[in-house]
N, C-alpha and C. Protein backbone atom coordinates (compact mmCIF):
# COMPACT_ATOMS: atom_id res chain seq x y z
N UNK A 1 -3.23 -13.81 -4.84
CA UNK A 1 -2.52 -12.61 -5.22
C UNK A 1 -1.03 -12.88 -5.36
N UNK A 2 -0.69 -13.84 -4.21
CA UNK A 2 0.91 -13.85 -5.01
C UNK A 2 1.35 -14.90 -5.92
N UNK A 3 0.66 -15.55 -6.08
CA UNK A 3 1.07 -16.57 -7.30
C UNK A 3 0.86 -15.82 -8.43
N UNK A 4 -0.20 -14.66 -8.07
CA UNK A 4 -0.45 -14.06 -10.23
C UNK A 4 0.76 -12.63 -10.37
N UNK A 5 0.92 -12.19 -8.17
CA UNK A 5 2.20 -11.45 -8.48
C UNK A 5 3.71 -12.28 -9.55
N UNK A 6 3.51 -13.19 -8.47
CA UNK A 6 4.47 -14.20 -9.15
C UNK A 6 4.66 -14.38 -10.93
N UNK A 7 3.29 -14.92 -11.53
CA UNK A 7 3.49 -14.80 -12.28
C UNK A 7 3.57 -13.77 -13.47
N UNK A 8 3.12 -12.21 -12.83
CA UNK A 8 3.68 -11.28 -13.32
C UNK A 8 4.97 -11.15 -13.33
N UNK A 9 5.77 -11.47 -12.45
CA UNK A 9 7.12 -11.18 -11.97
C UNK A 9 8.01 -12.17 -13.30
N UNK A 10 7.70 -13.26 -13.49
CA UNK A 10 7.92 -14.01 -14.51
C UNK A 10 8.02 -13.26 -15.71
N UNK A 11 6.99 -12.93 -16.31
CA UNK A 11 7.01 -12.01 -17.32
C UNK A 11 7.43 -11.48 -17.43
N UNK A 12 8.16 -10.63 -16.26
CA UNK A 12 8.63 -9.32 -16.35
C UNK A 12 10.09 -9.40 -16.64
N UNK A 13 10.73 -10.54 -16.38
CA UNK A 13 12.58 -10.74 -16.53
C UNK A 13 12.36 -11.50 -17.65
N UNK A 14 10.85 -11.75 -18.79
CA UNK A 14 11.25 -12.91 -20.01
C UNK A 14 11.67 -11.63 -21.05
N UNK A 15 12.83 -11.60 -21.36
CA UNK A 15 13.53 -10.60 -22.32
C UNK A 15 13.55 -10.71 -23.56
N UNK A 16 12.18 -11.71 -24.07
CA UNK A 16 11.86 -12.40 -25.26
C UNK A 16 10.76 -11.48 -25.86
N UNK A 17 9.89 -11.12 -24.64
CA UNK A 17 8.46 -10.61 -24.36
C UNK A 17 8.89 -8.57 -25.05
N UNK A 18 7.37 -8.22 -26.10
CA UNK A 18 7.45 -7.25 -25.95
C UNK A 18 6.63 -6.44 -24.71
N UNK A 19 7.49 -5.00 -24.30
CA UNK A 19 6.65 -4.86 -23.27
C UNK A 19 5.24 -4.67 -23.27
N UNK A 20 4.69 -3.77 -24.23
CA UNK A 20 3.36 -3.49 -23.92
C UNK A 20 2.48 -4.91 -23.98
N UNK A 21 3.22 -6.24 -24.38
CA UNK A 21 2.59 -7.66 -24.08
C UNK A 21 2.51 -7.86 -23.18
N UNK A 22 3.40 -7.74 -22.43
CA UNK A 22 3.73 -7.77 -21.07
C UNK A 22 2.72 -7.16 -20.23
N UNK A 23 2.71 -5.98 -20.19
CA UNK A 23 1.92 -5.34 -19.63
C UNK A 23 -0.04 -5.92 -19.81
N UNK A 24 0.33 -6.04 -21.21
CA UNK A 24 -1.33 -6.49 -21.24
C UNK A 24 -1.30 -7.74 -20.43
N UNK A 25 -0.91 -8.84 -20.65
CA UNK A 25 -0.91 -10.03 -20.07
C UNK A 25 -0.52 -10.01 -18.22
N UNK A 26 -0.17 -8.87 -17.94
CA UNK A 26 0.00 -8.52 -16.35
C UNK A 26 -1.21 -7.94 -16.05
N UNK A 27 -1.75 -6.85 -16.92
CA UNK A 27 -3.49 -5.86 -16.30
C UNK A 27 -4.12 -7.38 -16.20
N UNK A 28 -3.99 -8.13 -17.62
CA UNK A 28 -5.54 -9.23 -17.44
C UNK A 28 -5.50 -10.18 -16.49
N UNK A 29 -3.99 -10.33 -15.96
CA UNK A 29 -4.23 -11.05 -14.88
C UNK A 29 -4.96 -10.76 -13.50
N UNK A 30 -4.38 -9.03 -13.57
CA UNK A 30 -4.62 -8.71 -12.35
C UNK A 30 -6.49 -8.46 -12.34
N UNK A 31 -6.98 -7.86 -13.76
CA UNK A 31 -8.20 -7.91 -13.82
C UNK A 31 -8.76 -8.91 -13.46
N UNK A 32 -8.82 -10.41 -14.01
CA UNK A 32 -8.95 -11.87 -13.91
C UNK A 32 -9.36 -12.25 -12.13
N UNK A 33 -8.01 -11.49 -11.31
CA UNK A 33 -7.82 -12.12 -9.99
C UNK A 33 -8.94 -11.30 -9.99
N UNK A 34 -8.91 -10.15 -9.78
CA UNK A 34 -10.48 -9.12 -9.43
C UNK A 34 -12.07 -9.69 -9.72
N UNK A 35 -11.97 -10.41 -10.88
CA UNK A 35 -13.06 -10.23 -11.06
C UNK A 35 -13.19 -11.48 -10.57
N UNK A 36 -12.82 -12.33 -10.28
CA UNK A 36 -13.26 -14.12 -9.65
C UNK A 36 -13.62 -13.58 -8.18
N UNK A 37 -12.95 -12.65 -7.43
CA UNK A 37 -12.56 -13.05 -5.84
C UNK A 37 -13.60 -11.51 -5.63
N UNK A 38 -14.07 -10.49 -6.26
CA UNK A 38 -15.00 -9.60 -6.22
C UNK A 38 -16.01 -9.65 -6.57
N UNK A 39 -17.18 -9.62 -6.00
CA UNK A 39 -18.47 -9.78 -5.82
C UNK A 39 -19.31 -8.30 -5.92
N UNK A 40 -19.66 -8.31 -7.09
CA UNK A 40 -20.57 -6.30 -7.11
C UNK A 40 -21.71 -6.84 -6.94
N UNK A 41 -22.24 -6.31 -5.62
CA UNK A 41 -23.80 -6.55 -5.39
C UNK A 41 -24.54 -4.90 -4.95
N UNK A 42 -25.05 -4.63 -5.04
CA UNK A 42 -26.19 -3.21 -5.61
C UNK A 42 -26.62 -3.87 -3.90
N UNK A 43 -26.48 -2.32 -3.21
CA UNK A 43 -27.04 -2.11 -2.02
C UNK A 43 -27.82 -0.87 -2.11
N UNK A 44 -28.79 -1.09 -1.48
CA UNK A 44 -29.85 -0.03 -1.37
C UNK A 44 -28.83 1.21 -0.26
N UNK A 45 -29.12 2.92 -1.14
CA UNK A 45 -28.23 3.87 0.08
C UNK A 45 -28.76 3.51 1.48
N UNK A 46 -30.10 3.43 1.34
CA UNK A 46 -30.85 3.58 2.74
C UNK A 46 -30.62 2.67 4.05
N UNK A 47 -29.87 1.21 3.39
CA UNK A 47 -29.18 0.23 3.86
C UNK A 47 -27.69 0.34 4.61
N UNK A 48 -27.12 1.56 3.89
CA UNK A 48 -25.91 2.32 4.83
C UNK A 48 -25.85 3.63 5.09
N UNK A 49 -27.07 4.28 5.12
CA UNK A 49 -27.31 5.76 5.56
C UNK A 49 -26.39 5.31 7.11
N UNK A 50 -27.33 4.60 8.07
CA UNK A 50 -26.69 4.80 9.28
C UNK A 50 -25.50 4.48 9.40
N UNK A 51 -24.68 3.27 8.65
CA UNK A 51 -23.41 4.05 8.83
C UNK A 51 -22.67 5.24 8.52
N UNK A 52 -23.02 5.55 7.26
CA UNK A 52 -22.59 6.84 6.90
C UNK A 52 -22.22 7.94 7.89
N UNK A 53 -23.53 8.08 8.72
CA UNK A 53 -24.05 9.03 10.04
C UNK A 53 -23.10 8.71 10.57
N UNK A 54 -22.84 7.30 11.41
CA UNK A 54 -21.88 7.25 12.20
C UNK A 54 -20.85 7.67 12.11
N UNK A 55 -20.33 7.48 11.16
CA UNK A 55 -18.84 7.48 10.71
C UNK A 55 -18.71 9.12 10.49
N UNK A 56 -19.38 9.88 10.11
CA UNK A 56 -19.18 11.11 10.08
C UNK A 56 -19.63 11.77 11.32
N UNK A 57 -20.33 11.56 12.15
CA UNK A 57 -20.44 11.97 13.35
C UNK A 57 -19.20 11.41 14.54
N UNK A 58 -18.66 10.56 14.32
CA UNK A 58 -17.23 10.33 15.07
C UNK A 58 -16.37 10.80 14.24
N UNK A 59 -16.01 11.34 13.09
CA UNK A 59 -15.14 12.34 12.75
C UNK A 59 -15.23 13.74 13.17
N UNK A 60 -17.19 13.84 13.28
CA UNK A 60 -16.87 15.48 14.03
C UNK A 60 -16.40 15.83 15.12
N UNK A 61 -16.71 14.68 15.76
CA UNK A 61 -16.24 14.85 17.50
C UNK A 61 -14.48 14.35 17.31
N UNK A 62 -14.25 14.00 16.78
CA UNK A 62 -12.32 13.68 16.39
C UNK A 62 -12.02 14.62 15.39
N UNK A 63 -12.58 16.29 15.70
CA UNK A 63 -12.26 16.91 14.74
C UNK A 63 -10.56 16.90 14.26
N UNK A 64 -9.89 16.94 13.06
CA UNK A 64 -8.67 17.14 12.58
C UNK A 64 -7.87 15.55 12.77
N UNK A 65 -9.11 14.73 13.35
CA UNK A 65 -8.13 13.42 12.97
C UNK A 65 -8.56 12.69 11.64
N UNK A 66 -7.57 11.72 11.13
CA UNK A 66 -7.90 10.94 9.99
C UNK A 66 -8.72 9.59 10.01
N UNK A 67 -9.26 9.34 9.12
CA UNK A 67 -9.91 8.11 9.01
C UNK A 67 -9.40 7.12 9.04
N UNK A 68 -8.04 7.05 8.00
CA UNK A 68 -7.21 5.73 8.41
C UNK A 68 -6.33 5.96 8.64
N UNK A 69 -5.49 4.96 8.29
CA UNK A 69 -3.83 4.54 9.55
C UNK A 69 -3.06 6.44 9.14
N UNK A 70 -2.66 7.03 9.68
CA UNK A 70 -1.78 8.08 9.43
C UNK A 70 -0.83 7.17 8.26
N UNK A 71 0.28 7.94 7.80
CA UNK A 71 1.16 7.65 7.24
C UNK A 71 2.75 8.31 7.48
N UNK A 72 2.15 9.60 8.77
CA UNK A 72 3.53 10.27 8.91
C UNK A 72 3.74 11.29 8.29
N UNK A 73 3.44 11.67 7.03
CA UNK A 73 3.75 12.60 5.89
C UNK A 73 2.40 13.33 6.18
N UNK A 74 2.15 14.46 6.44
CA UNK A 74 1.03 15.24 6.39
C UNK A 74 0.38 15.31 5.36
N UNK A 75 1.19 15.55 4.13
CA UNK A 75 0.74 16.16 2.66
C UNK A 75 0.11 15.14 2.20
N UNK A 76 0.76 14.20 2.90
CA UNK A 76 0.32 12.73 1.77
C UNK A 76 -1.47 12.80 2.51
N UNK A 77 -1.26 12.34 4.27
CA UNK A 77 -2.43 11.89 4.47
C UNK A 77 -3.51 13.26 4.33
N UNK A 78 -3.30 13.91 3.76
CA UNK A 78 -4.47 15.60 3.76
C UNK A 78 -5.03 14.90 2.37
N UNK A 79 -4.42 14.43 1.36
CA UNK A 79 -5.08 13.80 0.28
C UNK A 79 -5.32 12.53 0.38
N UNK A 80 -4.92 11.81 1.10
CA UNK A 80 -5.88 10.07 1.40
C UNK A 80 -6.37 10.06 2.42
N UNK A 81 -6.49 11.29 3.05
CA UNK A 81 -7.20 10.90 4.89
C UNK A 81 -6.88 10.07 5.82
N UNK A 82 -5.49 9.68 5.70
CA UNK A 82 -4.80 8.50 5.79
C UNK A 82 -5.30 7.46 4.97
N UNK A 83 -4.51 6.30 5.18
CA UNK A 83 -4.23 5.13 4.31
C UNK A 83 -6.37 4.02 5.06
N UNK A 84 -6.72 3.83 4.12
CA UNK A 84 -8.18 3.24 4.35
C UNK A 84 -8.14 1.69 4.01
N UNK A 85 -8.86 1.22 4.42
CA UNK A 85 -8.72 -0.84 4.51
C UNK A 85 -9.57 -0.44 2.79
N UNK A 86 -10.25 -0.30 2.90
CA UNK A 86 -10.69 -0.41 1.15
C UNK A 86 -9.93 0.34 0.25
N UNK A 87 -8.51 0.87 0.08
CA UNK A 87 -7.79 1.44 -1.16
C UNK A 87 -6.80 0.59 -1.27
N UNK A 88 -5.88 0.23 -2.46
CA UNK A 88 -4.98 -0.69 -2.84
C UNK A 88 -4.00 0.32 -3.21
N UNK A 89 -3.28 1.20 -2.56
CA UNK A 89 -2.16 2.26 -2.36
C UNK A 89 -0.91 1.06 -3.30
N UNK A 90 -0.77 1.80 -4.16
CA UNK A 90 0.29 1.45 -5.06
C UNK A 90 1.34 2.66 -5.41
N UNK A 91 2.90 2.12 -4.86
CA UNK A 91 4.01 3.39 -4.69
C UNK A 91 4.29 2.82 -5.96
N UNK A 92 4.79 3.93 -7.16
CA UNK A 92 5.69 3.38 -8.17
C UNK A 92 6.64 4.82 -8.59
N UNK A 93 7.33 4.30 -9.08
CA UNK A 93 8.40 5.56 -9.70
C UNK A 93 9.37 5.21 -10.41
N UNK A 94 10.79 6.00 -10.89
CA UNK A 94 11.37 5.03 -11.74
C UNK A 94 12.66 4.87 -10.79
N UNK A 95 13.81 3.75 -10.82
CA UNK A 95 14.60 3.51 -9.97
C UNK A 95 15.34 4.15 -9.18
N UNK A 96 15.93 3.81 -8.11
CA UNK A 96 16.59 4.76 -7.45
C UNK A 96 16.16 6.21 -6.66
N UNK A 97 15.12 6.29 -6.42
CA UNK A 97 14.08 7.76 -6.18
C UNK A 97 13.57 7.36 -5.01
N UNK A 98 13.87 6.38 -3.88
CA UNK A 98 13.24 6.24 -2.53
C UNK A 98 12.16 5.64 -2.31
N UNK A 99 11.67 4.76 -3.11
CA UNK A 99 10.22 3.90 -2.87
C UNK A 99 10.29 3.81 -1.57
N UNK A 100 11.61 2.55 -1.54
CA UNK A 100 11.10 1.52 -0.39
C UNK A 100 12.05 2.19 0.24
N UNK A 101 12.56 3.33 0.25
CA UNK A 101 12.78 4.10 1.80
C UNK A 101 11.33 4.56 2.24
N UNK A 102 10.40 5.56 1.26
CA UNK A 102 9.48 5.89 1.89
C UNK A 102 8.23 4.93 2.14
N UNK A 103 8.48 4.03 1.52
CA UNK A 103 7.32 2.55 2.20
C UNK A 103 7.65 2.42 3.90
N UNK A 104 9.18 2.09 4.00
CA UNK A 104 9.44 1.70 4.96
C UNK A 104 9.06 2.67 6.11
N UNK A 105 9.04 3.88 5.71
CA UNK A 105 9.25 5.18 7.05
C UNK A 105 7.45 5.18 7.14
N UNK A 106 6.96 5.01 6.23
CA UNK A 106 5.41 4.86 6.12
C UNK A 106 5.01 3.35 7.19
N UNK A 107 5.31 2.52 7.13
CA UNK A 107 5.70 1.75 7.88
C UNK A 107 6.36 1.32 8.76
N UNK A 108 7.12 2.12 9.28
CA UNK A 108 8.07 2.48 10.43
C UNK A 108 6.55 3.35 11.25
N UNK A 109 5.91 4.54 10.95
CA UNK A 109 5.16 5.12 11.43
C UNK A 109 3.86 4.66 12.27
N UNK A 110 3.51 3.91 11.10
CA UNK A 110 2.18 3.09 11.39
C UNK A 110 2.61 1.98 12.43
N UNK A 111 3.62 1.32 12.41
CA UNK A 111 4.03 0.20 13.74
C UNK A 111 4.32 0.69 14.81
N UNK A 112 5.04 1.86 14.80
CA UNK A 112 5.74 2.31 16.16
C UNK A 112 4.92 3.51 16.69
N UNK A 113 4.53 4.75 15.72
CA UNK A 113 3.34 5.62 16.24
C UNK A 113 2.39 5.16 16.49
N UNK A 114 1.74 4.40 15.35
CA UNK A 114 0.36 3.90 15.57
C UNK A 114 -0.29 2.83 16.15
N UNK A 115 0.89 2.34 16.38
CA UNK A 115 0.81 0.56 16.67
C UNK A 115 -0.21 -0.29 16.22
N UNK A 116 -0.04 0.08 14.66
CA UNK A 116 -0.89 -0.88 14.11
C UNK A 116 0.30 -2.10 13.37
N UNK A 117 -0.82 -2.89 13.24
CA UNK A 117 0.39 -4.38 12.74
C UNK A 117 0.57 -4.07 10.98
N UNK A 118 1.58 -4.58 10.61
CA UNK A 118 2.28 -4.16 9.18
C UNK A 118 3.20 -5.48 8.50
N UNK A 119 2.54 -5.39 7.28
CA UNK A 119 3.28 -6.73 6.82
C UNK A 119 4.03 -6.28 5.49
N UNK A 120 5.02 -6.52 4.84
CA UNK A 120 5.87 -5.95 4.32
C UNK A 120 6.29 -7.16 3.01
N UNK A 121 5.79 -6.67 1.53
CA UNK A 121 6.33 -7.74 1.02
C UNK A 121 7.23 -7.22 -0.26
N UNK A 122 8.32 -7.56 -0.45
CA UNK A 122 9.33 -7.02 -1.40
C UNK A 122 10.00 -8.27 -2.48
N UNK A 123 9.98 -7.82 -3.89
CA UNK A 123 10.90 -8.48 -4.81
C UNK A 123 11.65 -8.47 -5.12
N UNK A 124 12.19 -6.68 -4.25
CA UNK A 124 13.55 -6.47 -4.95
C UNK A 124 14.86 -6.57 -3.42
N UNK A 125 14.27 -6.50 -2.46
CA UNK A 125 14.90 -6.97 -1.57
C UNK A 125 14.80 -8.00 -0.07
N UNK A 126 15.86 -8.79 -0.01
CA UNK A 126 15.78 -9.81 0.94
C UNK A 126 14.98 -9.51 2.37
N UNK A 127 14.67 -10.21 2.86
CA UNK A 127 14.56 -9.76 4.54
C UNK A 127 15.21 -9.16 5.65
N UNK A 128 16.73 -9.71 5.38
CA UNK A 128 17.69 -8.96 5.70
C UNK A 128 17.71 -7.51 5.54
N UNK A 129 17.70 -7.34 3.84
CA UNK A 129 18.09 -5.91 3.79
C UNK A 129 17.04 -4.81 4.35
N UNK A 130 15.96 -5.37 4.49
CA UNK A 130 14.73 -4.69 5.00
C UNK A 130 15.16 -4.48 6.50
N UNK A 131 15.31 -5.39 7.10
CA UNK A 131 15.77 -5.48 8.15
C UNK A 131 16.66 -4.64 8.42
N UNK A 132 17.67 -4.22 8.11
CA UNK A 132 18.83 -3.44 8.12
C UNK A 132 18.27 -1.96 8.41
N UNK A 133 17.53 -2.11 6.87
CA UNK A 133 17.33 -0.69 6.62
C UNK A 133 16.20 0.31 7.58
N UNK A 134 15.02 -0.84 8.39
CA UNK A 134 14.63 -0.59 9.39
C UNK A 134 15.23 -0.04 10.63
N UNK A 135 16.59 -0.95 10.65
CA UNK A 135 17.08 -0.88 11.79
C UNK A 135 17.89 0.85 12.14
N UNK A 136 18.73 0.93 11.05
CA UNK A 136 18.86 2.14 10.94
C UNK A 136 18.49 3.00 10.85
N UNK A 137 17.04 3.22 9.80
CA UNK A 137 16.40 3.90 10.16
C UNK A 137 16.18 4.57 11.65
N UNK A 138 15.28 3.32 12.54
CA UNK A 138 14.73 3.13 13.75
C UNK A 138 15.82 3.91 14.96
N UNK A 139 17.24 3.29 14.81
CA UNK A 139 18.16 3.80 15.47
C UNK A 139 19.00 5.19 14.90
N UNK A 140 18.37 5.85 14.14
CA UNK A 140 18.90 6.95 13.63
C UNK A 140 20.61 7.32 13.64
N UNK A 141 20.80 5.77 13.05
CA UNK A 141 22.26 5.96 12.92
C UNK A 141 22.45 6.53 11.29
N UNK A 142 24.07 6.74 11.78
CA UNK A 142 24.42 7.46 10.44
C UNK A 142 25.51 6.39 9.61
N UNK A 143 25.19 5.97 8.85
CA UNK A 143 26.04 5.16 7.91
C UNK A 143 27.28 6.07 6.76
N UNK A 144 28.28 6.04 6.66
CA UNK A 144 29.32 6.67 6.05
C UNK A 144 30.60 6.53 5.99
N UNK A 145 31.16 7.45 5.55
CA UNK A 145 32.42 7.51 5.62
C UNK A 145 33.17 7.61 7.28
């Protein structure tokens, strides 16, 4: 995954390239990685009825909790049930609009509320600045004038 991120990322600063090329030659990669490293095999329902059961019978007794990691944001997790090991949660928007503030506070949540482990990978900023911006966050300082 990160070498074909990678070589999306390539593509993406060649200022030679038209975009919607671009774009095609980024889906087929990402299709490409999918379809080598994913395996569709046809399971009988009757083969995961009992989990099914389970899993919904420990939600009834945890009535009003979520399935996966919280995220902090109510609104968000009432429509993903929290964040689930099988969804590929992709933030996008156009610049400047708070991604990777709200990645981070999404991840600020899940480490420190939930204490689940969190790995963090960015192109547009260093480790440092992540770092920083954690930190402040975390320490609810105020940066300004």
């Amino acid at each position: 995954m990160i070498s074909t991120a990678a070589e999306i990322n390539t593509l993406a600063f060649d200022d030679s390239s038209d975009i919607r090329q671009i774009l095609d030659q980024a889906e087929g990669k990402v299709f490409s990685l999918a379809q080598r490293h994913l395996k569709q095999v046809f399971i009988p329902v009757k083969d995961i009825l009992d989990e099914s059961f389970d899993r919904l019978d420990e939600l009834h007794k945890t009535a009003g909790s979520l399935r996966g990691v919280p995220t902090g944001f109510r609104d968000l997790d009432d429509v993903l049930a929290g964040m689930q090991n099988s969804n590929l949660l992709i933030l996008a928007a156009r610049p400047g609009v708070g991604k990777t503030a709200l990645a981070l506070n999404i991840a600020q949540h899940a480490a420190f509320k939930e204490k689940m482990p969190v790995g963090i990978f960015s192109l547009e900023m260093s480790k440092e600045e992540l770092i920083d911006r954690l930190l402040v966050s975390r320490g609810k300082l105020m940066l300004g004038n």
